[in-house]
C-alpha atoms as a PDB file:
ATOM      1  CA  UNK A   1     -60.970  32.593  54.971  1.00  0.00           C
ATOM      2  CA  UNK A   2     -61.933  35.488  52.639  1.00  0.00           C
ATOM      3  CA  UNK A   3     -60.798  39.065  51.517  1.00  0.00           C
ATOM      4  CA  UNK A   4     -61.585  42.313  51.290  1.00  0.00           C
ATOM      5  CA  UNK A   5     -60.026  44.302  48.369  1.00  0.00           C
ATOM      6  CA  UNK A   6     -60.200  47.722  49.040  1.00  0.00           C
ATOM      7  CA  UNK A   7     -60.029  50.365  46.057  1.00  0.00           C
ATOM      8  CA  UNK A   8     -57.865  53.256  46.716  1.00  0.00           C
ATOM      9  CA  UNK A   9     -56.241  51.962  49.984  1.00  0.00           C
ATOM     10  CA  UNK A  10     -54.186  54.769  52.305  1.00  0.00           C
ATOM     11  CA  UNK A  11     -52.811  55.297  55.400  1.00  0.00           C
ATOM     12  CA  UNK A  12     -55.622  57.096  56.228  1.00  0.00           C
ATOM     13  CA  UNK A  13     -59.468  54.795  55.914  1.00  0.00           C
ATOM     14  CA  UNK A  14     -57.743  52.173  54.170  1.00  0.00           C
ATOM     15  CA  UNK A  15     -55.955  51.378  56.720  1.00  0.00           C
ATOM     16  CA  UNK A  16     -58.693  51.799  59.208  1.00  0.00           C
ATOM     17  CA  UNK A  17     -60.819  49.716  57.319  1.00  0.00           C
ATOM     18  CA  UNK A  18     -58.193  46.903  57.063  1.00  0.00           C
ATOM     19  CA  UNK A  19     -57.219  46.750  60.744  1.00  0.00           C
ATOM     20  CA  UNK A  20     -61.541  46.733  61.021  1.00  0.00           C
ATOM     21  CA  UNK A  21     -61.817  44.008  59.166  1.00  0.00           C
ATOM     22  CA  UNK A  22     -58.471  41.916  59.996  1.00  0.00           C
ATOM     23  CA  UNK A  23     -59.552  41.721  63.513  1.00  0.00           C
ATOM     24  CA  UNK A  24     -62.523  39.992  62.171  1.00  0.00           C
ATOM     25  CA  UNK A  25     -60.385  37.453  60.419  1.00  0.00           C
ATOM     26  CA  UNK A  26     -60.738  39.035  56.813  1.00  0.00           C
ATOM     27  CA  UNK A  27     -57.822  38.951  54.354  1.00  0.00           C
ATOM     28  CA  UNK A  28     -57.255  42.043  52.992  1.00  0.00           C
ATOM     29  CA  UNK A  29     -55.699  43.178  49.575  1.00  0.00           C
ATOM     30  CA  UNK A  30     -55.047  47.006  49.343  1.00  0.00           C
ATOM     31  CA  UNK A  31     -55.030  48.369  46.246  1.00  0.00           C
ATOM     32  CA  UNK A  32     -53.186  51.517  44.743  1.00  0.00           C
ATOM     33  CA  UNK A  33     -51.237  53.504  41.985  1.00  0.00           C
ATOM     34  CA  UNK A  34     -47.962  53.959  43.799  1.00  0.00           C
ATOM     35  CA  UNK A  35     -46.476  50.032  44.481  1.00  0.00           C
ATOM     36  CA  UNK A  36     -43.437  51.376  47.026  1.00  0.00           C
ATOM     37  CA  UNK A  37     -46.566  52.970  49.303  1.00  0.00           C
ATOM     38  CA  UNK A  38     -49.059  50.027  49.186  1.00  0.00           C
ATOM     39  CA  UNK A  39     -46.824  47.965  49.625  1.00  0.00           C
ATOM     40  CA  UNK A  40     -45.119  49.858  52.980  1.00  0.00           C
ATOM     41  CA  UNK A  41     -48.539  49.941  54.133  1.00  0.00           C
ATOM     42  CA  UNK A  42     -48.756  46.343  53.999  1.00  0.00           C
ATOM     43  CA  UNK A  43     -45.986  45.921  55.572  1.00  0.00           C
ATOM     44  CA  UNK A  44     -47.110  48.075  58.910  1.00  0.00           C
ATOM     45  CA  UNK A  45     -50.686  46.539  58.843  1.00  0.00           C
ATOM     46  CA  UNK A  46     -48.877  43.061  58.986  1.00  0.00           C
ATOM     47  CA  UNK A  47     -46.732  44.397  62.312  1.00  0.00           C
ATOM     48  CA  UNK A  48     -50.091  44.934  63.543  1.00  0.00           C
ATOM     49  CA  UNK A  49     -51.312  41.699  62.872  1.00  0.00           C
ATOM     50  CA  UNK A  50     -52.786  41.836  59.918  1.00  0.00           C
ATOM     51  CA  UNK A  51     -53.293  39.740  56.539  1.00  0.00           C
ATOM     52  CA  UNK A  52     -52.700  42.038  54.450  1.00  0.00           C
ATOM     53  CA  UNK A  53     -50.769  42.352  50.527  1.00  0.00           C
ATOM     54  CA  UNK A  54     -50.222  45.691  48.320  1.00  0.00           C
ATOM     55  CA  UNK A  55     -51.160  45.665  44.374  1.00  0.00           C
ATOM     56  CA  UNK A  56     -51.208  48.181  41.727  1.00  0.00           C
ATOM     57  CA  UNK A  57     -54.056  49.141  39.862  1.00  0.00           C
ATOM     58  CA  UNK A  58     -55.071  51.817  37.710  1.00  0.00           C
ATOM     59  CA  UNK A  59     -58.896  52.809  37.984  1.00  0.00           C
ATOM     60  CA  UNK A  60     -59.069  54.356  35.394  1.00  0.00           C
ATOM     61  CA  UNK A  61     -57.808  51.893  33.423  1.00  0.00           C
ATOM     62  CA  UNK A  62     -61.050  48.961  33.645  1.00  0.00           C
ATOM     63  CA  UNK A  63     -58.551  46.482  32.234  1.00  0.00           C
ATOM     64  CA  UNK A  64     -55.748  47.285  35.276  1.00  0.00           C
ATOM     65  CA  UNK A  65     -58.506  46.981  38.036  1.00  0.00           C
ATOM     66  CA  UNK A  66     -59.819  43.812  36.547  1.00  0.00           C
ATOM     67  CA  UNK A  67     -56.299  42.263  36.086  1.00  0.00           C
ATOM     68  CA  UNK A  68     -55.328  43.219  39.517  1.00  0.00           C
ATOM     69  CA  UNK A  69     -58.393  41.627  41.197  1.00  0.00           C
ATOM     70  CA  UNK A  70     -58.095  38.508  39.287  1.00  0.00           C
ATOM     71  CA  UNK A  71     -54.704  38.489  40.550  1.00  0.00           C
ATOM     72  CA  UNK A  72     -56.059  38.633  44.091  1.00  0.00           C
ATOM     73  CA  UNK A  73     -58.307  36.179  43.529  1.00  0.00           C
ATOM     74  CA  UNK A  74     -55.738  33.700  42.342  1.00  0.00           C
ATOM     75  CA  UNK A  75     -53.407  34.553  45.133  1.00  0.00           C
ATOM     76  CA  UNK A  76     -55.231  35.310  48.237  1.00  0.00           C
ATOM     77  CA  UNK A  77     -58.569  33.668  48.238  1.00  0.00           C
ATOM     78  CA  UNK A  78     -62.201  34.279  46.940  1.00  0.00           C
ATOM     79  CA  UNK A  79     -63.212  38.173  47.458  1.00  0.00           C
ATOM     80  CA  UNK A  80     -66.131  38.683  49.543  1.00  0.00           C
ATOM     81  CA  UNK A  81     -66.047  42.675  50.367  1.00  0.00           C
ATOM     82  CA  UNK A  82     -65.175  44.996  48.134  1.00  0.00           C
ATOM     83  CA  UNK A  83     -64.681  48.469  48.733  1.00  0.00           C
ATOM     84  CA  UNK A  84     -64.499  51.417  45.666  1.00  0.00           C
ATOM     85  CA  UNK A  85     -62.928  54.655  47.622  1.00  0.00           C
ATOM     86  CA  UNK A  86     -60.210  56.167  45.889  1.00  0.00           C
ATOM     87  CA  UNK A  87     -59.529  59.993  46.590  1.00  0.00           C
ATOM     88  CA  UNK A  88     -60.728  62.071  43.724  1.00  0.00           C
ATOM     89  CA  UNK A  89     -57.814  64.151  41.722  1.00  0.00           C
ATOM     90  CA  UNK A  90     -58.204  67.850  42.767  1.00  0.00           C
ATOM     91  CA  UNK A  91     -58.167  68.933  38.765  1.00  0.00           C
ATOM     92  CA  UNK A  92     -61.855  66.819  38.962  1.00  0.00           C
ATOM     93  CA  UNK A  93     -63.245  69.487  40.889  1.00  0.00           C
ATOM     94  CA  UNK A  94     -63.712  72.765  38.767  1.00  0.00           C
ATOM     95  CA  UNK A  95     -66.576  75.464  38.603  1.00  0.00           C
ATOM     96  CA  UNK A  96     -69.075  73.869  36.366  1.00  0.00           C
ATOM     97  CA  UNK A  97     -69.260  76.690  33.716  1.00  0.00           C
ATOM     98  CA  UNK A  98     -65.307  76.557  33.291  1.00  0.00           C
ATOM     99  CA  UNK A  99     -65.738  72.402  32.904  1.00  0.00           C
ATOM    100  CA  UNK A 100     -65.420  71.516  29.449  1.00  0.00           C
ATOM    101  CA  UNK A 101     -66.671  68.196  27.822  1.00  0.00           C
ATOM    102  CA  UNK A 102     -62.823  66.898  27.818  1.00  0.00           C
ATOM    103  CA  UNK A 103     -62.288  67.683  31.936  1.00  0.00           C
ATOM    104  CA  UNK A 104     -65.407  65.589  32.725  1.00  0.00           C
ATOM    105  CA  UNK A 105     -63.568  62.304  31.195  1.00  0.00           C
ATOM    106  CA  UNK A 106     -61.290  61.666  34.150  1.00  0.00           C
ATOM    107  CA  UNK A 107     -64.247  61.924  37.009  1.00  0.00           C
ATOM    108  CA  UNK A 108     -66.192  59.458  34.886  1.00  0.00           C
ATOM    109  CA  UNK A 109     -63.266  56.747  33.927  1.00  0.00           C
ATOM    110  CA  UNK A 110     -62.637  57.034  37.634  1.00  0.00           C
ATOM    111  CA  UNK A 111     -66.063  56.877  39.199  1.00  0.00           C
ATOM    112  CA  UNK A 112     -67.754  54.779  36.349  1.00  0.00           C
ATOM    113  CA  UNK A 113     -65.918  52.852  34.400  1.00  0.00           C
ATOM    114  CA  UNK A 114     -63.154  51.632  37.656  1.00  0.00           C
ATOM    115  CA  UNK A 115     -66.199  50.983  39.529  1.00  0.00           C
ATOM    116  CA  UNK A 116     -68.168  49.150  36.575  1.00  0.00           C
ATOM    117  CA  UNK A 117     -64.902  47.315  35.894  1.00  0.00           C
ATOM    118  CA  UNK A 118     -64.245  46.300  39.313  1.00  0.00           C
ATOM    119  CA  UNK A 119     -67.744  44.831  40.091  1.00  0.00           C
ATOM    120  CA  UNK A 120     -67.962  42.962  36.776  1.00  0.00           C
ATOM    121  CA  UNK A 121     -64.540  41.326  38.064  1.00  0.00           C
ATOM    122  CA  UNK A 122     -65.667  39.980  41.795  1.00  0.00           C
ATOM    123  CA  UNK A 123     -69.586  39.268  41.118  1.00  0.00           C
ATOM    124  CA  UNK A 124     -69.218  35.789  40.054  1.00  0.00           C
ATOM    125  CA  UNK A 125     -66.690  34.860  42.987  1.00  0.00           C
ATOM    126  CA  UNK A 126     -69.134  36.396  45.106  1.00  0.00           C
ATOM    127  CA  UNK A 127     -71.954  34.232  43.517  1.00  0.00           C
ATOM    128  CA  UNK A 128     -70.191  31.030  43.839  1.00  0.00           C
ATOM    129  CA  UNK A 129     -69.410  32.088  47.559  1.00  0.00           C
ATOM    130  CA  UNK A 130     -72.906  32.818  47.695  1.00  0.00           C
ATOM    131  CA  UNK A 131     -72.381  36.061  49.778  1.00  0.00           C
ATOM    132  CA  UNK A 132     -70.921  39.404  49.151  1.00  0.00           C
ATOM    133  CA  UNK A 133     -70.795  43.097  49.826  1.00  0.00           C
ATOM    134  CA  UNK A 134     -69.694  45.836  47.845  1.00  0.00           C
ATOM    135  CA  UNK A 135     -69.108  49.572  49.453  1.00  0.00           C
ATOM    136  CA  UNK A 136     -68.970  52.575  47.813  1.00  0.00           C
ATOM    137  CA  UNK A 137     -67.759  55.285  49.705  1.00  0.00           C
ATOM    138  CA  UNK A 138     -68.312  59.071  48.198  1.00  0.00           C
ATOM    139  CA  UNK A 139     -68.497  62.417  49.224  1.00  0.00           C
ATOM    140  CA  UNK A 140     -71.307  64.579  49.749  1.00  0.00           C
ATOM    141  CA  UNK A 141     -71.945  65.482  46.282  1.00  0.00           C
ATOM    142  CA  UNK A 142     -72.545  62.175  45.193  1.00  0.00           C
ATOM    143  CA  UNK A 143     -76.632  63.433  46.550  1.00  0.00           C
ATOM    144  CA  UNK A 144     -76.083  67.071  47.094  1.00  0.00           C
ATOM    145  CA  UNK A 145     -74.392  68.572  43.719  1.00  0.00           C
ATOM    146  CA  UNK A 146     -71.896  72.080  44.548  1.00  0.00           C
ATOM    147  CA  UNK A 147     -71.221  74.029  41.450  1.00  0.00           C
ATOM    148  CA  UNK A 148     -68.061  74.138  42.146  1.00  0.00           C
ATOM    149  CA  UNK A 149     -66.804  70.885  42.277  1.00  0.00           C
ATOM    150  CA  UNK A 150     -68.568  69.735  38.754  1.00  0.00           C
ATOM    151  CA  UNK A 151     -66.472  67.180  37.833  1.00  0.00           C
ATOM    152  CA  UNK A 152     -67.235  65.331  41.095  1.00  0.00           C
ATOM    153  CA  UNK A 153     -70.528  65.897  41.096  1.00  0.00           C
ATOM    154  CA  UNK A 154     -71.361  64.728  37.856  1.00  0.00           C
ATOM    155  CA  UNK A 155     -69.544  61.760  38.491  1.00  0.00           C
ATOM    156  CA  UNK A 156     -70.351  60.401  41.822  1.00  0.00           C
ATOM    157  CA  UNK A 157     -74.105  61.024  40.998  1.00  0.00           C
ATOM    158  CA  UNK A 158     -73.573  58.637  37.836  1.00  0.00           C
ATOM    159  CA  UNK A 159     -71.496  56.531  40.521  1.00  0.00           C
ATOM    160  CA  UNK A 160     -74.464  56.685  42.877  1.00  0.00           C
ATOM    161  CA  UNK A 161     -77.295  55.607  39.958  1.00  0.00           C
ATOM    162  CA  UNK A 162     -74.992  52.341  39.032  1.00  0.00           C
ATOM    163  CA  UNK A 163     -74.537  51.268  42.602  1.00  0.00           C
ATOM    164  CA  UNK A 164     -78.027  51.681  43.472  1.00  0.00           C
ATOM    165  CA  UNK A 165     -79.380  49.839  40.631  1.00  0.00           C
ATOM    166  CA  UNK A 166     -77.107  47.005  41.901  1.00  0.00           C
ATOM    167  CA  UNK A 167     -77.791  46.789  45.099  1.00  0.00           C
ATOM    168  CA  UNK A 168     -81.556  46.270  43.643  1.00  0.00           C
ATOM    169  CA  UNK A 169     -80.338  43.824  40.906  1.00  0.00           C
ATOM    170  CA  UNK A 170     -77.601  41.868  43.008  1.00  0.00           C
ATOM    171  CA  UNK A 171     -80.096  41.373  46.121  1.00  0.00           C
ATOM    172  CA  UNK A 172     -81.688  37.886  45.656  1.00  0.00           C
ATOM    173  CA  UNK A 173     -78.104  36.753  45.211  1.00  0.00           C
ATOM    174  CA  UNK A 174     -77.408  37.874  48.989  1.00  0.00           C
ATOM    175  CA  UNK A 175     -74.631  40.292  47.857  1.00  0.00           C
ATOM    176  CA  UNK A 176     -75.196  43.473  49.640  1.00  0.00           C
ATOM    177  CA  UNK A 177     -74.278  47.207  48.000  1.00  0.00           C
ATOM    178  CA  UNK A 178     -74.420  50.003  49.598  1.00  0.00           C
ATOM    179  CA  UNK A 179     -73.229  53.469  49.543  1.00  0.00           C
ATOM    180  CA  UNK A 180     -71.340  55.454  52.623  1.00  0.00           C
ATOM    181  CA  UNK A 181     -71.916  59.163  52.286  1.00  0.00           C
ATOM    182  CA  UNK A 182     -68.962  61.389  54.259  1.00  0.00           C
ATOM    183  CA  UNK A 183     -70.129  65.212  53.934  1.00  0.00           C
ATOM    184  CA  UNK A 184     -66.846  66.885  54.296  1.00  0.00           C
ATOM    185  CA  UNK A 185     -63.755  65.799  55.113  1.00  0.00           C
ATOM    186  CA  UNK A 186     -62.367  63.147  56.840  1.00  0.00           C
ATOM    187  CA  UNK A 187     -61.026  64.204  60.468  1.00  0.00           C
ATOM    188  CA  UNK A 188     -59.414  62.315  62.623  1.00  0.00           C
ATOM    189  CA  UNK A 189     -60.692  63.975  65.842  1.00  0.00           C
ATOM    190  CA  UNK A 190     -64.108  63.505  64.793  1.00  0.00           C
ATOM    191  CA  UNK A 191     -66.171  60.965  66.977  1.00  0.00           C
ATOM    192  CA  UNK A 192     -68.356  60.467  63.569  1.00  0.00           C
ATOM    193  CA  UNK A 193     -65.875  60.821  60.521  1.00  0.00           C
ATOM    194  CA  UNK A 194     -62.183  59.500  62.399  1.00  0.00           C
ATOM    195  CA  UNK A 195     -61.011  56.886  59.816  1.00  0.00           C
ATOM    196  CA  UNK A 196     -61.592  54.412  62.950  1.00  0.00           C
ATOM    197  CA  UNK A 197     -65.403  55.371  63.049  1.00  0.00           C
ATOM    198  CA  UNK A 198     -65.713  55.481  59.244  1.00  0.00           C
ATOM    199  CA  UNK A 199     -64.110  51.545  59.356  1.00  0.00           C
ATOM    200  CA  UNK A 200     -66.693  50.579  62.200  1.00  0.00           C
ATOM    201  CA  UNK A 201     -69.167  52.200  60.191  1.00  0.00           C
ATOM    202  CA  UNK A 202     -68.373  49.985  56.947  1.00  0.00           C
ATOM    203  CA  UNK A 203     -68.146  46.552  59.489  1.00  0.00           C
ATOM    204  CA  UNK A 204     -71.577  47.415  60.663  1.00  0.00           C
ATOM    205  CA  UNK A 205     -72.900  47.708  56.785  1.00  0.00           C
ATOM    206  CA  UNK A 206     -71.533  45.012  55.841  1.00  0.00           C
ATOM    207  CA  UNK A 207     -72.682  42.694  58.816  1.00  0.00           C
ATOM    208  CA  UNK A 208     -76.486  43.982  59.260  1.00  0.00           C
ATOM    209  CA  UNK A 209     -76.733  43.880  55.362  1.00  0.00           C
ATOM    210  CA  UNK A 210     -79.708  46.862  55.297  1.00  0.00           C
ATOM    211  CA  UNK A 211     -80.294  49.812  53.114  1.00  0.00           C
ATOM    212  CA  UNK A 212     -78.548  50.860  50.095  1.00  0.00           C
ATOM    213  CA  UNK A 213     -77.216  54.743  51.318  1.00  0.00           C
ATOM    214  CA  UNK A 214     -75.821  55.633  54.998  1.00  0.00           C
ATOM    215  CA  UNK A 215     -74.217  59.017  56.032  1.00  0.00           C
ATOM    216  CA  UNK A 216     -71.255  59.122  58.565  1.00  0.00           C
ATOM    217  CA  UNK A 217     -73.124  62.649  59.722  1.00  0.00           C
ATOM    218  CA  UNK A 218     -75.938  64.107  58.665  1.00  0.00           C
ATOM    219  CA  UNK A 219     -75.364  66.396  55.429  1.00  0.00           C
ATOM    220  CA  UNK A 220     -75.499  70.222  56.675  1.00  0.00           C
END
């Protein structure tokens, strides 16, 4: 059996995504800052039947992320998904002529150098599986940049560049990357952007192994 470690896990996709992929016999390891509510979630998922373990992780720390996924590794089993989809920090998202060289650090640690981390970490248990997917998941101004929320933009374009280029580079070793695009919030009485359709979504990526970038909805 293999695992899905998913970056920024909540009660909201995360745990969409791991009841998605639990039914389809997938361990899953949720990772998060706050241990007491990763772990709680855990707990519920596994009342619901499914595999699943809380860890702490930092993302933007690369050594925390990489420590905690090694830890998976050596606990749970061999990762085979991973998903990058923490919730950006409100301070990231400032008017870009009041963003100063300093306030663009955190977006970057968090959308680069976790991500960069992270993937370095799980490609060569992925290559020795022979078979892996890794999901980014970003907002709409990872392709469509709003003035407004610089920090973000900046960052999930630079986010957007990396995963593409891997999803070219990491092809003839039949691990899959690919980018989910959710303009606007996530609702939960949305037939397109429900954290249930969002996890379907992500199953179907990972399973019919296509293009690099998808949209939940159509950006306006």
């Amino acid at each position: 059996m293999t695992t899905i470690a998913i970056v920024g896990a909540g009660r909201g996709l995360g745990a969409a995504v791991a009841r998605q992929f639990g039914r389809e016999g997938f361990d899953v390891a949720l990772i998060a800052r706050n241990e007491h509510r990763v772990k709680a979630l855990a707990t519920d998922l596994g009342s619901d039947g499914v595999n699943a373990r809380g860890f702490t992780a930092d993302v933007r720390d690369p050594s925390s992320i990489a420590a905690t996924l090694e830890e998976i590794t050596e606990s749970i089993g061999p990762i085979e998904v991973l998903q990058y989809s923490p919730l950006p920090q409100k301070d990231f998202m400032r008017p870009v002529l009041e963003t100063t060289p300093a306030e663009l650090v955190g977006p970057i640690e968090f959308s680069v150098y976790g991500p960069v981390a992270a993937v370095r970490q799980v490609v060569p248990g992925m290559r020795f599986l022979k078979r892996g997917t890794i999901l980014f998941v970003n907002g709409g101004t990872a392709v469509r940049p709003k003035p407004d929320f610089a920090g973000t933009s900046v960052a999930f374009a630079a986010q957007s560049a990396y995963a593409e280029m891997l999803h070219d580079e990491l092809a003839g070793d039949d691990i899959h990357v690919a980018q989910l695009i959710i303009p606007g919030a996530i609702d939960p009485e949305s037939d397109t952007k429900s954290p249930e359709a969002i996890a379907k979504k992500l199953w179907d990526i990972h399973t019919g192994r296509e293009e690099f970038r998808h949209f939940a909805e159509p950006l306006d």
